[in-house]
PDB file of N, CA and C in Angstrom:
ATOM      1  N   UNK A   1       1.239  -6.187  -0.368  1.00  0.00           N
ATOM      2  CA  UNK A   1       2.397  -5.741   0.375  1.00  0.00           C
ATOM      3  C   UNK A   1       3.464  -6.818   0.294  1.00  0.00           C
ATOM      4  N   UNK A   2       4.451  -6.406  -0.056  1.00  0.00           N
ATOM      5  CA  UNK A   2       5.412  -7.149  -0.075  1.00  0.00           C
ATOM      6  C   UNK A   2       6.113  -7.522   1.295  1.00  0.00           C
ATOM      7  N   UNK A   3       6.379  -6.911   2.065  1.00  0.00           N
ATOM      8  CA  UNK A   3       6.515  -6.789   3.668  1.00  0.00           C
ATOM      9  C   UNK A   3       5.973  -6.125   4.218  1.00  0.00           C
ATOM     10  N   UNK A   4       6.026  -6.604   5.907  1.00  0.00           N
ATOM     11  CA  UNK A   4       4.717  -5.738   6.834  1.00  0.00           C
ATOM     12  C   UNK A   4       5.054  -4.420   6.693  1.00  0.00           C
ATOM     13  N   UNK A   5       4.261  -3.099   7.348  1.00  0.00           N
ATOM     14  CA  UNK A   5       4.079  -1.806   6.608  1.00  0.00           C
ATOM     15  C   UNK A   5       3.721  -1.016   7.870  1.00  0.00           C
ATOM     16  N   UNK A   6       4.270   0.225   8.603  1.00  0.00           N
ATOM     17  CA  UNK A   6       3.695   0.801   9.103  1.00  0.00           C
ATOM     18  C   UNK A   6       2.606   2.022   9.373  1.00  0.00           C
ATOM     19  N   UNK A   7       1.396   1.917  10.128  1.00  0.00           N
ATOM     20  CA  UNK A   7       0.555   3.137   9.746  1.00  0.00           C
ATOM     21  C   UNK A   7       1.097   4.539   9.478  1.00  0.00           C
ATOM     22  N   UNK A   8       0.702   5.127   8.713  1.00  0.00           N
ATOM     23  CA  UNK A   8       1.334   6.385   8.106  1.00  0.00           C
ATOM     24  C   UNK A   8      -0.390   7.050   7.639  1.00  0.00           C
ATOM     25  N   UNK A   9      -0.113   8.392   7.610  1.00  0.00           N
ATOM     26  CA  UNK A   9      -1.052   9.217   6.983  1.00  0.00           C
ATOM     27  C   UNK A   9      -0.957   9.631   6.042  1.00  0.00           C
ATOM     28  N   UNK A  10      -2.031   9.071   4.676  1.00  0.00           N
ATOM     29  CA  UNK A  10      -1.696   9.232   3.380  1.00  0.00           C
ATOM     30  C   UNK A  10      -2.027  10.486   2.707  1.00  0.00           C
ATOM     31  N   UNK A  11      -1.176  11.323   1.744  1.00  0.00           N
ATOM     32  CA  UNK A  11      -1.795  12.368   1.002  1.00  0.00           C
ATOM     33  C   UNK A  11      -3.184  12.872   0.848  1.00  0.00           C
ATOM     34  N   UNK A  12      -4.452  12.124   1.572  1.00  0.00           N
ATOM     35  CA  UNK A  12      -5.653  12.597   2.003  1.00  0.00           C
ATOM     36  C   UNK A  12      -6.008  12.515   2.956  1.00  0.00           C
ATOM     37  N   UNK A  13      -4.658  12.692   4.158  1.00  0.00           N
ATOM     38  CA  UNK A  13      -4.748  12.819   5.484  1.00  0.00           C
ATOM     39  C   UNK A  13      -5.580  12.007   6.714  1.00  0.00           C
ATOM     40  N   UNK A  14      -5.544  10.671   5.728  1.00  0.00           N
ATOM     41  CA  UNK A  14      -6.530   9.432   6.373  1.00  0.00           C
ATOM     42  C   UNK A  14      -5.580   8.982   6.697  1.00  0.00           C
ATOM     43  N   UNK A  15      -5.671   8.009   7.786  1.00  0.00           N
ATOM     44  CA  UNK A  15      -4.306   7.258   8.834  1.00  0.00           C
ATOM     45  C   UNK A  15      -4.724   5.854   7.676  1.00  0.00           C
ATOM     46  N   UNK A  16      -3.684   5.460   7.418  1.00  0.00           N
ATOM     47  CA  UNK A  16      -3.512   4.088   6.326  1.00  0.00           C
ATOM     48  C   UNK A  16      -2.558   3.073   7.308  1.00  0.00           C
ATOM     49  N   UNK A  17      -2.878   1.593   7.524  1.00  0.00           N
ATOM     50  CA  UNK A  17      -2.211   0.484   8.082  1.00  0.00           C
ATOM     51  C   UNK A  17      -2.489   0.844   9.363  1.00  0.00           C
ATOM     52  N   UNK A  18      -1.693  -0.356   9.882  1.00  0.00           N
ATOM     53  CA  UNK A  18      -0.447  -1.118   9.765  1.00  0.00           C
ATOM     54  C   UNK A  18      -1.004  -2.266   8.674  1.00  0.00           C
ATOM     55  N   UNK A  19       0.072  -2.533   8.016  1.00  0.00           N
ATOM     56  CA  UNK A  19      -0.059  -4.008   6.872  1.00  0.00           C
ATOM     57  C   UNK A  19       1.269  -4.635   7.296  1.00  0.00           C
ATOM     58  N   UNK A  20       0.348  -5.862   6.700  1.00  0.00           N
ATOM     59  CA  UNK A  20       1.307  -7.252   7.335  1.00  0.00           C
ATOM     60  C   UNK A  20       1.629  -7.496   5.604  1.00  0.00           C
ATOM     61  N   UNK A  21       2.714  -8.273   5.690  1.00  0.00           N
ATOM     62  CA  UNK A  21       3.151  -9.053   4.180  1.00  0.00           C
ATOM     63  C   UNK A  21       1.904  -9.962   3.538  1.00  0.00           C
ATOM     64  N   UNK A  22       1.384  -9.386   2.332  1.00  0.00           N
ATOM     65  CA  UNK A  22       0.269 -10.431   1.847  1.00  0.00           C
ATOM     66  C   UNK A  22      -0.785  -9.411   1.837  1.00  0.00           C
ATOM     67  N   UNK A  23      -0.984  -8.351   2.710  1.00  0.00           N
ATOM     68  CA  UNK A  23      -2.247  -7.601   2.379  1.00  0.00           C
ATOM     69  C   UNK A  23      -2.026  -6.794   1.189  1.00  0.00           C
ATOM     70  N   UNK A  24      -3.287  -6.622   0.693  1.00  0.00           N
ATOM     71  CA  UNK A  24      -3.904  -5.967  -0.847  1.00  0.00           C
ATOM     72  C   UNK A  24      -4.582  -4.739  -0.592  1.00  0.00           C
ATOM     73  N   UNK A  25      -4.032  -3.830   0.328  1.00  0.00           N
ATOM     74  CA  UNK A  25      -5.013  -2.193   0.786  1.00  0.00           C
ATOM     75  C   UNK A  25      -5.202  -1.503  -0.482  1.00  0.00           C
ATOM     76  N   UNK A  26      -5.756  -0.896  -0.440  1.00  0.00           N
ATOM     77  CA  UNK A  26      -6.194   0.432  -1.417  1.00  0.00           C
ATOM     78  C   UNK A  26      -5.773   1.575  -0.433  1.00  0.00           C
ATOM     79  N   UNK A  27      -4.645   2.076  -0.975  1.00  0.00           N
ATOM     80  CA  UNK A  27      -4.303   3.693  -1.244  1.00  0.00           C
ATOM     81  C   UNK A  27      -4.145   5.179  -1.289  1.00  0.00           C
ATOM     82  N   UNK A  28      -4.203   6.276  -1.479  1.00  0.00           N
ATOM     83  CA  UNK A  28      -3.978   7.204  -2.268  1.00  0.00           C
ATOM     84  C   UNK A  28      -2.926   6.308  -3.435  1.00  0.00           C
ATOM     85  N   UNK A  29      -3.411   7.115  -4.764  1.00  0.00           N
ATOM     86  CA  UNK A  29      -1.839   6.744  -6.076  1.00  0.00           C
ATOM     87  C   UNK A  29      -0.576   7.180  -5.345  1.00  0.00           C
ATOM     88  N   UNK A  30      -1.028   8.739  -5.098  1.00  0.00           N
ATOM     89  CA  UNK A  30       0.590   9.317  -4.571  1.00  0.00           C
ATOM     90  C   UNK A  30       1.553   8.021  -3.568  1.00  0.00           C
ATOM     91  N   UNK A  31       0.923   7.646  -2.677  1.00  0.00           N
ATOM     92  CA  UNK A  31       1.360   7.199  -1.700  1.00  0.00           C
ATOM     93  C   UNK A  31       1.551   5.243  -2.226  1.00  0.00           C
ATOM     94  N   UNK A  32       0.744   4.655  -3.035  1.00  0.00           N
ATOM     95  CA  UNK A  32       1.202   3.355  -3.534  1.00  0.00           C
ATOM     96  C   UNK A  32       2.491   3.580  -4.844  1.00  0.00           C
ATOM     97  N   UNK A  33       2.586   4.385  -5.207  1.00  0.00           N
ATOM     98  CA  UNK A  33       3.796   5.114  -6.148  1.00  0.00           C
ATOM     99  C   UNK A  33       5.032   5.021  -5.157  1.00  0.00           C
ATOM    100  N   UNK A  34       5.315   5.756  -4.607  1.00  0.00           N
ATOM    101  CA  UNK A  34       6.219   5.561  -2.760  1.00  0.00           C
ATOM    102  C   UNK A  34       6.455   4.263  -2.862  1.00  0.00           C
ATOM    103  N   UNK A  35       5.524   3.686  -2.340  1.00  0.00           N
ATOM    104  CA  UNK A  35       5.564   2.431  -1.607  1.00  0.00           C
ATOM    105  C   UNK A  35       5.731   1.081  -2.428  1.00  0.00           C
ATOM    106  N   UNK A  36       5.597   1.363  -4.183  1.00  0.00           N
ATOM    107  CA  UNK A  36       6.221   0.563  -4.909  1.00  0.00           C
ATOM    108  C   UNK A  36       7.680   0.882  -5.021  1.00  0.00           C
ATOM    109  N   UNK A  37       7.698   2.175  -4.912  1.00  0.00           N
ATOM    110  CA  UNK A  37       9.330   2.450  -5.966  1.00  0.00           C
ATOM    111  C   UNK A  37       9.895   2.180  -4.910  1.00  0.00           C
ATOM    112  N   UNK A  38       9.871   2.422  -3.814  1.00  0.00           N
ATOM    113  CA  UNK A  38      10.582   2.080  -2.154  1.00  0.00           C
ATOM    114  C   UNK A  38      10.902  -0.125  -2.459  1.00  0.00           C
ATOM    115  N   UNK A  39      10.152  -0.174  -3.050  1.00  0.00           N
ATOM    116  CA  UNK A  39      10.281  -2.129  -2.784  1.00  0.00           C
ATOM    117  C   UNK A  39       8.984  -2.403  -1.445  1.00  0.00           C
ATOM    118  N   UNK A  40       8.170  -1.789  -1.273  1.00  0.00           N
ATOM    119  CA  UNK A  40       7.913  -2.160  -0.120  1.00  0.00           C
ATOM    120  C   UNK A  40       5.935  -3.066  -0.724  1.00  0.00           C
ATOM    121  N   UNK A  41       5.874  -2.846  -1.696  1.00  0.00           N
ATOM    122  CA  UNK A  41       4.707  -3.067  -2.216  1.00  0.00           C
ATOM    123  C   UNK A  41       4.501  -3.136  -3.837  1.00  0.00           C
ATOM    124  N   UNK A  42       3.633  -3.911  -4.390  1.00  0.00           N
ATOM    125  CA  UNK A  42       3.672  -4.052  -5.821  1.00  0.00           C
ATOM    126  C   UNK A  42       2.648  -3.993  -6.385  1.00  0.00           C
ATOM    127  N   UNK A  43       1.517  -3.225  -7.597  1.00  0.00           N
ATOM    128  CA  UNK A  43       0.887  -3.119  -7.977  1.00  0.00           C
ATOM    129  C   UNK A  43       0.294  -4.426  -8.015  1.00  0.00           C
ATOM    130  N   UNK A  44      -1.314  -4.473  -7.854  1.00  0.00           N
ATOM    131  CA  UNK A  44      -2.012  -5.731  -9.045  1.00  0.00           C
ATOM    132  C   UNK A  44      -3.036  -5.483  -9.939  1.00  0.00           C
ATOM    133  N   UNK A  45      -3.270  -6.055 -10.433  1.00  0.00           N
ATOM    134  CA  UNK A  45      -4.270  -5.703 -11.905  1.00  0.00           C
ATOM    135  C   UNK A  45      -5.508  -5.766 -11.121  1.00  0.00           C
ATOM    136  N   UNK A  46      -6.439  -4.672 -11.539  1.00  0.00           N
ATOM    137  CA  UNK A  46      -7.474  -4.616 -11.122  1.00  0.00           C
ATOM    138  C   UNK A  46      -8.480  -5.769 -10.751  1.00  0.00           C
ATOM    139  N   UNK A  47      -8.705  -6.755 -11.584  1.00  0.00           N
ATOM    140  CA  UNK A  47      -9.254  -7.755 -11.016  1.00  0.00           C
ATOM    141  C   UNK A  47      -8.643  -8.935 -10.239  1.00  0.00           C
ATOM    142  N   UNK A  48      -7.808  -8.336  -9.528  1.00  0.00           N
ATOM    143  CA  UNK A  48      -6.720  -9.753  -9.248  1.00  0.00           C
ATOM    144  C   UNK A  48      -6.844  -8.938  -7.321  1.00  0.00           C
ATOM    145  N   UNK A  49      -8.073  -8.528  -6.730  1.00  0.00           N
ATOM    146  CA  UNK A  49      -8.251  -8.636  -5.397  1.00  0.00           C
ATOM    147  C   UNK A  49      -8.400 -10.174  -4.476  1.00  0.00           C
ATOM    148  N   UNK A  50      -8.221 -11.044  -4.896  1.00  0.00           N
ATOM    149  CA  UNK A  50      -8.288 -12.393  -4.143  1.00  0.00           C
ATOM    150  C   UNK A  50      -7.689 -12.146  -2.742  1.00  0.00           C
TER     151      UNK A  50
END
């Protein structure tokens, strides 16, 4: 997350967050698609969960 994030219910109707700046959540695609193109979050390469 690029900045903190509020809980929202994602395209599989699971309640997702709140995220703070720095967390690495997992998703729905639909909804990390959003939330990149918005600026609000940025993909990472699969092995890069640290």
């Amino acid at each position: 997350m690029k900045n903190d994030f509020p809980e929202f219910t994602g395209t599989d109707l699971e309640i997702y967050g709140p995220y703070e700046e720095g967390d690495k959540p997992r998703v729905p695609e639909d909804n990390a698609d959003i939330m990149v193109n918005r600026g609000n979050a940025e993909y990472l390469d699969e092995g890069d969960e640290s």
